[in-house]
C-alpha atoms as a PDB file:
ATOM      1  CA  UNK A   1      99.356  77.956  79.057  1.00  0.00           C
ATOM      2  CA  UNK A   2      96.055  77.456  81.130  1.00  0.00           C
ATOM      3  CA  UNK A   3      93.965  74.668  80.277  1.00  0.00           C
ATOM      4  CA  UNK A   4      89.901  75.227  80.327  1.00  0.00           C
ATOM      5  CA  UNK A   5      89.622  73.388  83.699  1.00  0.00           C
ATOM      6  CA  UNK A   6      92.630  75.478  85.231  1.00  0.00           C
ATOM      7  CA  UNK A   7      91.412  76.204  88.870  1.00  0.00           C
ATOM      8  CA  UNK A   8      90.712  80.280  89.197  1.00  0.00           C
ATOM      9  CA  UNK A   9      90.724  81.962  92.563  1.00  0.00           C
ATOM     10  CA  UNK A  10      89.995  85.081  93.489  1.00  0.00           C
ATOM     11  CA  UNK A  11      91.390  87.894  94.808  1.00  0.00           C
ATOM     12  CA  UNK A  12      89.502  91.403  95.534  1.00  0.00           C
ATOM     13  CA  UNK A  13      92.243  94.246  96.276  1.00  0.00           C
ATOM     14  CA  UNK A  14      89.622  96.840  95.776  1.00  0.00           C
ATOM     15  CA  UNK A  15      90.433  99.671  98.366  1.00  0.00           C
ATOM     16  CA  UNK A  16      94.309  98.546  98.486  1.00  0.00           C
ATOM     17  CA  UNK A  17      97.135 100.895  96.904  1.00  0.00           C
ATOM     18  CA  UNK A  18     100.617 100.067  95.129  1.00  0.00           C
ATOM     19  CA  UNK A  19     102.533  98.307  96.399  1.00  0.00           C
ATOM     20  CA  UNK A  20     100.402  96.593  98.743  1.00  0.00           C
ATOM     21  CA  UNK A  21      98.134  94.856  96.472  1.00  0.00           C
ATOM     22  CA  UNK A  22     101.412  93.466  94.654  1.00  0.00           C
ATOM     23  CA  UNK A  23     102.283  92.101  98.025  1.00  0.00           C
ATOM     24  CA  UNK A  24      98.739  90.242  98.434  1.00  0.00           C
ATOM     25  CA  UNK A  25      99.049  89.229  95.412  1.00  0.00           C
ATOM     26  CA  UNK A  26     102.217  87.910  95.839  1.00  0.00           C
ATOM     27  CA  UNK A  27     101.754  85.408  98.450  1.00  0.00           C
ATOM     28  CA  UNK A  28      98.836  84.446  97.000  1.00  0.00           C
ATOM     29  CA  UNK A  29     100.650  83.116  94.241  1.00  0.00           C
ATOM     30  CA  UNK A  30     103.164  81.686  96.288  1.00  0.00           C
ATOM     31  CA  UNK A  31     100.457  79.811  97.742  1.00  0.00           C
ATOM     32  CA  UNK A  32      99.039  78.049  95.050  1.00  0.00           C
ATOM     33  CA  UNK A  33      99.628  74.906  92.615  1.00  0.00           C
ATOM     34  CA  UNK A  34     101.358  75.511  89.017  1.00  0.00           C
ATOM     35  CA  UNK A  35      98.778  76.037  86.258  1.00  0.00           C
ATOM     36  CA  UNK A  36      95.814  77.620  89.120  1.00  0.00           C
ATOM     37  CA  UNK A  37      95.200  80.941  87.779  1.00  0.00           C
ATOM     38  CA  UNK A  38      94.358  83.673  89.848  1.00  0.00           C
ATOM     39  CA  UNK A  39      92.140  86.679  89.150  1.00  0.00           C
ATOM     40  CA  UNK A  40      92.300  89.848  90.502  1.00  0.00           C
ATOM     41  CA  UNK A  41      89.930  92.875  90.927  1.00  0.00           C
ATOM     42  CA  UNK A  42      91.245  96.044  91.726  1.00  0.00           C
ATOM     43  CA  UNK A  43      90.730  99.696  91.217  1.00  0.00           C
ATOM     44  CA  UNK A  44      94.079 101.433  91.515  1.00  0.00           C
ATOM     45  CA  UNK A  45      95.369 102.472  88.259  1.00  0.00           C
ATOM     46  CA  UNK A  46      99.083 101.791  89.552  1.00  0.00           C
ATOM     47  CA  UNK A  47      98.485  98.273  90.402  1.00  0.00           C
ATOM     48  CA  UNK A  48      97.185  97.836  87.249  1.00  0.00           C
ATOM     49  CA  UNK A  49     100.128  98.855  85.670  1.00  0.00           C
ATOM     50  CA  UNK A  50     102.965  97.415  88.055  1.00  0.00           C
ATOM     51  CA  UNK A  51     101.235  94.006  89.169  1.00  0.00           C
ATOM     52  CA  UNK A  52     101.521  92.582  85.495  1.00  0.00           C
ATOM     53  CA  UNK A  53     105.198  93.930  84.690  1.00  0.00           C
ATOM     54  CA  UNK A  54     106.240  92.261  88.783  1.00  0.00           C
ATOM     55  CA  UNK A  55     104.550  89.337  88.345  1.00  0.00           C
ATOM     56  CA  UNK A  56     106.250  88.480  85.402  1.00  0.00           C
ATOM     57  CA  UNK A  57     109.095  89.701  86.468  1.00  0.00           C
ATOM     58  CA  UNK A  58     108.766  87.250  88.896  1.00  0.00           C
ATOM     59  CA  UNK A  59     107.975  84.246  86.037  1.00  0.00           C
ATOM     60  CA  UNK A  60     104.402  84.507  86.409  1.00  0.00           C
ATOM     61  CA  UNK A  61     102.293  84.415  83.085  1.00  0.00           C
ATOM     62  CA  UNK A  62      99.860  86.926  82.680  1.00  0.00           C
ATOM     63  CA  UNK A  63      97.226  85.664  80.547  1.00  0.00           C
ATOM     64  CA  UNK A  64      95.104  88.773  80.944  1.00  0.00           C
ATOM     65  CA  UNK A  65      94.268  92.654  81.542  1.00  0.00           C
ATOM     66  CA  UNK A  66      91.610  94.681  81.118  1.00  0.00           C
ATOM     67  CA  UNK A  67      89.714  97.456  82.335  1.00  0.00           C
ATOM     68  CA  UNK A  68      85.589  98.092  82.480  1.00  0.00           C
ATOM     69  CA  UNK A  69      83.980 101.160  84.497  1.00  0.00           C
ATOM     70  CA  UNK A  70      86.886 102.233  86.831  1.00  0.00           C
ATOM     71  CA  UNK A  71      87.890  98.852  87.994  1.00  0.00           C
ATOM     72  CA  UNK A  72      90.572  96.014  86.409  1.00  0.00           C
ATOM     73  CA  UNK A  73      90.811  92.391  85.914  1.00  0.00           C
ATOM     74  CA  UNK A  74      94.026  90.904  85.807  1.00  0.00           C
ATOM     75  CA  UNK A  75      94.304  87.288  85.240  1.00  0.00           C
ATOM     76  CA  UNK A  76      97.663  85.430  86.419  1.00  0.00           C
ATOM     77  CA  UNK A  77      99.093  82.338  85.761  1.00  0.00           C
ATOM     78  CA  UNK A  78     100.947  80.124  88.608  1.00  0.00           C
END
């Protein structure tokens, strides 16, 4: 699991639909080190549903997701 000091970078896919925030999202992760965790911000409800279920799908720990005033935060383990 993520250690307090795990590195977080972020990702805004506000204004992007399913499945193209997935695909940001993707090579993002591809991108970085094991145990950087990346947080996303997004505001389509579909993403918010299908980024989680791909990304571990893909092996990807998703530590969280939640939603506040339209928008979501979905945090993402490497």
């Amino acid at each position: 699991m993520a250690s307090e000091r795990a590195r977080v970078i972020p990702l805004d896919l506000r204004g992007l639909k399913c499945p193209l925030n997935w695909a940001h999202a993707k090579v993002r992760l591809e991108q970085m080190a094991p145990g950087e965790i990346l947080e996303i911000i997004l505001d389509d409800p579909r993403g918010a549903r299908d980024i989680p279920r791909a990304a571990e799908g893909e092996g990807y720990a998703v530590l969280e997701s939640a939603a506040q005033d339209g928008l979501w935060r979905l945090r993402i383990e490497r």
